[in-house]
C-alpha atoms as a PDB file:
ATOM      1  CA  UNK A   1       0.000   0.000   0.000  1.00  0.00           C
ATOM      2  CA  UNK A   2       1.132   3.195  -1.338  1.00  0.00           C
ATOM      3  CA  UNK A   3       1.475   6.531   1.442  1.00  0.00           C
ATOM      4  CA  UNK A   4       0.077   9.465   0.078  1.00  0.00           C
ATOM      5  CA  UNK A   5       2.061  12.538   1.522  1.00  0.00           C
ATOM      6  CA  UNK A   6      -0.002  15.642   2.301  1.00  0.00           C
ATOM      7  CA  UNK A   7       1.832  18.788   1.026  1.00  0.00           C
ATOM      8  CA  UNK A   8       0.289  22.612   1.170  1.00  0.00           C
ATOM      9  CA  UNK A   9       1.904  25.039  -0.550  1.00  0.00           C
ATOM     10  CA  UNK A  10       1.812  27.574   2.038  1.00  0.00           C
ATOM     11  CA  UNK A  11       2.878  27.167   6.063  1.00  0.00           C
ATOM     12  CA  UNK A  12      -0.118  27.165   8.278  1.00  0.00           C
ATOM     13  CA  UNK A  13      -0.585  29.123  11.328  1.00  0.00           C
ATOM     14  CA  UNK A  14      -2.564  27.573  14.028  1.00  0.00           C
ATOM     15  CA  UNK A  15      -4.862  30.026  15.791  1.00  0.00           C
ATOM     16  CA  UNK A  16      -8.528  29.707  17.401  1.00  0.00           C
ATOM     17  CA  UNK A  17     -10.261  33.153  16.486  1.00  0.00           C
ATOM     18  CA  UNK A  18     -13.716  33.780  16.194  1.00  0.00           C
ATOM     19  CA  UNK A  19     -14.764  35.306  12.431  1.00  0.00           C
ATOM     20  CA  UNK A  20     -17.566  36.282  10.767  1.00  0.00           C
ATOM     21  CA  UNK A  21     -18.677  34.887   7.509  1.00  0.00           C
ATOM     22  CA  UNK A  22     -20.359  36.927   4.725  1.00  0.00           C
ATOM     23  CA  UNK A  23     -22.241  34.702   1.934  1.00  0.00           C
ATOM     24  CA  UNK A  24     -21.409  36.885  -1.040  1.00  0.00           C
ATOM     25  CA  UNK A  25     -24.396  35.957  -2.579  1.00  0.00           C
ATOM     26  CA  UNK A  26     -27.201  35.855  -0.026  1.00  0.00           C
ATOM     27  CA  UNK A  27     -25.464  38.799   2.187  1.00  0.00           C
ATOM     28  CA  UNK A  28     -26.345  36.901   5.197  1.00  0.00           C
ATOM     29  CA  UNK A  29     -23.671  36.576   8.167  1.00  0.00           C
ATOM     30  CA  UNK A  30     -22.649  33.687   9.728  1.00  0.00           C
ATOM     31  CA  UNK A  31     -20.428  33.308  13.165  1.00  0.00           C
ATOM     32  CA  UNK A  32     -17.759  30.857  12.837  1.00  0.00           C
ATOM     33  CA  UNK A  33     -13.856  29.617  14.869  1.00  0.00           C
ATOM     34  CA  UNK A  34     -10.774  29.718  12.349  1.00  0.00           C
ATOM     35  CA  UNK A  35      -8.719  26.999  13.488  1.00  0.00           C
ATOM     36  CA  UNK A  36      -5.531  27.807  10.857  1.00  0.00           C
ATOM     37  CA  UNK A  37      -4.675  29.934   7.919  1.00  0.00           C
ATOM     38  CA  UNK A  38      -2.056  30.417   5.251  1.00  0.00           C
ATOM     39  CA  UNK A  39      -1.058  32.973   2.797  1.00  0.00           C
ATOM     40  CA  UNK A  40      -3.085  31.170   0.074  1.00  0.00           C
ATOM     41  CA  UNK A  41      -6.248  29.718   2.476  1.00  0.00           C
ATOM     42  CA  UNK A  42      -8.104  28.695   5.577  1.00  0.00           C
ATOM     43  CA  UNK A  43      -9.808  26.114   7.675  1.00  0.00           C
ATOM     44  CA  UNK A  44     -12.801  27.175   9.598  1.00  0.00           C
ATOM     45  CA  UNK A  45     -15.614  25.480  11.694  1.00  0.00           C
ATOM     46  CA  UNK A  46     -19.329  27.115  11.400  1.00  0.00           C
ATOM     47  CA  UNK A  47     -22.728  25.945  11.920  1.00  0.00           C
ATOM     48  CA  UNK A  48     -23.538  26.869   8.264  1.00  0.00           C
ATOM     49  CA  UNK A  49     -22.362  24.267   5.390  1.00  0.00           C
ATOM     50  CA  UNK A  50     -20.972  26.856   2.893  1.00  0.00           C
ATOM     51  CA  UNK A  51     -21.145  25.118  -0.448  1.00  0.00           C
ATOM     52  CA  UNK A  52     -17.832  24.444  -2.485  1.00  0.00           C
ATOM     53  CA  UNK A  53     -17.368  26.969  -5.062  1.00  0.00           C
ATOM     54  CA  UNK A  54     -19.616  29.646  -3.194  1.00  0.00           C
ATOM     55  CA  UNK A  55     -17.572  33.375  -2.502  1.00  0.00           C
ATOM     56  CA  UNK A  56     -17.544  34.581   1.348  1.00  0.00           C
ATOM     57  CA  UNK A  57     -16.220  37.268   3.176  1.00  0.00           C
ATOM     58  CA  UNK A  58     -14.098  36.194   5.873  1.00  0.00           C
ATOM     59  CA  UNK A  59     -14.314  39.566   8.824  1.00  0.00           C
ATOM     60  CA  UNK A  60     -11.581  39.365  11.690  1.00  0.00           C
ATOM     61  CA  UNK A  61     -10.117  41.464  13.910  1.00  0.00           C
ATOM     62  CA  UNK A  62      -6.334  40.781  14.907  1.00  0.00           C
ATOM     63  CA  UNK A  63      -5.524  38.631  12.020  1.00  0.00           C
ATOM     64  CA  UNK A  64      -3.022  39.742   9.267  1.00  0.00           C
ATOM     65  CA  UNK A  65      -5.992  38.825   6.712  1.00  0.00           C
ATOM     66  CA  UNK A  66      -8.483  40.500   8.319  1.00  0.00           C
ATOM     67  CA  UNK A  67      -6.873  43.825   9.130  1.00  0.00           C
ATOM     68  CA  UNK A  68      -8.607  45.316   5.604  1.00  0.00           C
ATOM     69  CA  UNK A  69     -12.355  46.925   7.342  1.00  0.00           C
ATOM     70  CA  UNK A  70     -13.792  44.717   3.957  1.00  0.00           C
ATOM     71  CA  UNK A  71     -12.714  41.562   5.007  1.00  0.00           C
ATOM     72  CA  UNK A  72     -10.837  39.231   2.735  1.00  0.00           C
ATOM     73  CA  UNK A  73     -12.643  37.410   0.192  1.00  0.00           C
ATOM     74  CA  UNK A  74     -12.500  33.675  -0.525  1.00  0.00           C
ATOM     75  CA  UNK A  75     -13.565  30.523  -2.236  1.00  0.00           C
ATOM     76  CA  UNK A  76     -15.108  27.780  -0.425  1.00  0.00           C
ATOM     77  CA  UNK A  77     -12.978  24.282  -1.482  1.00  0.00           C
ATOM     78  CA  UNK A  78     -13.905  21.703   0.916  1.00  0.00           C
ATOM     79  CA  UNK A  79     -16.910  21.384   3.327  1.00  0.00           C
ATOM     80  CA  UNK A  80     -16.593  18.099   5.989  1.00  0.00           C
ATOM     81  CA  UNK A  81     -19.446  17.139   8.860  1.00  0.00           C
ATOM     82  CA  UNK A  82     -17.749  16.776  11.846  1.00  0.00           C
ATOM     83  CA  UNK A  83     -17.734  14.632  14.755  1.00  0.00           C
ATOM     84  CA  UNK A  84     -20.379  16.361  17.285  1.00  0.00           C
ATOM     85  CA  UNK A  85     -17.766  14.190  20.275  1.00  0.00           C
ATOM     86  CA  UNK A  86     -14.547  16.070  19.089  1.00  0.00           C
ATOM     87  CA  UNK A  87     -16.504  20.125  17.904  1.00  0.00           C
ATOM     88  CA  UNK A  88     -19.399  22.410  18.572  1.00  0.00           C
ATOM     89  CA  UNK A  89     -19.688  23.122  15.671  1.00  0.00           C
ATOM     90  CA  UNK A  90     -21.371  21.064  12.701  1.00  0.00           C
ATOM     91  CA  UNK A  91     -19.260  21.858   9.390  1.00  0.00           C
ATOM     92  CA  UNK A  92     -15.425  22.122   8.631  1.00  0.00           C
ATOM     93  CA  UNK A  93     -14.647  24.363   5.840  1.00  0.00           C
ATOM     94  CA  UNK A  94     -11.637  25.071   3.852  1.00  0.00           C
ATOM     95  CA  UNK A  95     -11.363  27.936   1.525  1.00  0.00           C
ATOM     96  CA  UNK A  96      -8.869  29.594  -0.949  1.00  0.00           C
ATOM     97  CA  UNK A  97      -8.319  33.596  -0.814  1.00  0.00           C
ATOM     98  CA  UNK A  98      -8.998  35.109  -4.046  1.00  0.00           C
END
């Protein structure tokens, strides 16, 4: 059996911050915990299962992304349910910054 390395392209810094989430197309605003970003992306846990594909605006004070009073806008690449044992929160979400 053949071990498939994981490799991201950017370094990821762990944090635990809450953010805000802005569905670009519905305008509605979601409350969510980022758990790690990158120059290129994030991981974030929310309540709300963000389709892949679908633009948000990720708001957050204190975070080099999130210094801009806009937000930084993203792609949503990945959506997993989580374990309701191991998070509070029902969705995992990775996204790319565009």
């Amino acid at each position: 059996m053949a071990v498939r390395a994981t490799h991201k392209r950017c370094r990821r810094i762990r944090c635990k911050a809450p953010i805000t989430l802005e569905d670009r197309r519905t305008g509605f605003y979601y409350p969510g915990i980022l758990h790690n970003y990158s120059k290129s992306g994030l991981y974030f846990e929310c309540a709300y299962a963000h389709r892949p594909g679908r633009k948000i605006r990720i708001k957050s004070n204190g975070l080099p992304f999130g210094r801009k009073t806009n937000g930084r806008l993203a792609e949503v690449t990945r959506r997993t349910l989580l374990d309701r044992r191991r998070s509070t929160r029902l969705f995992g979400v990775g996204a790319k910054f565009c």
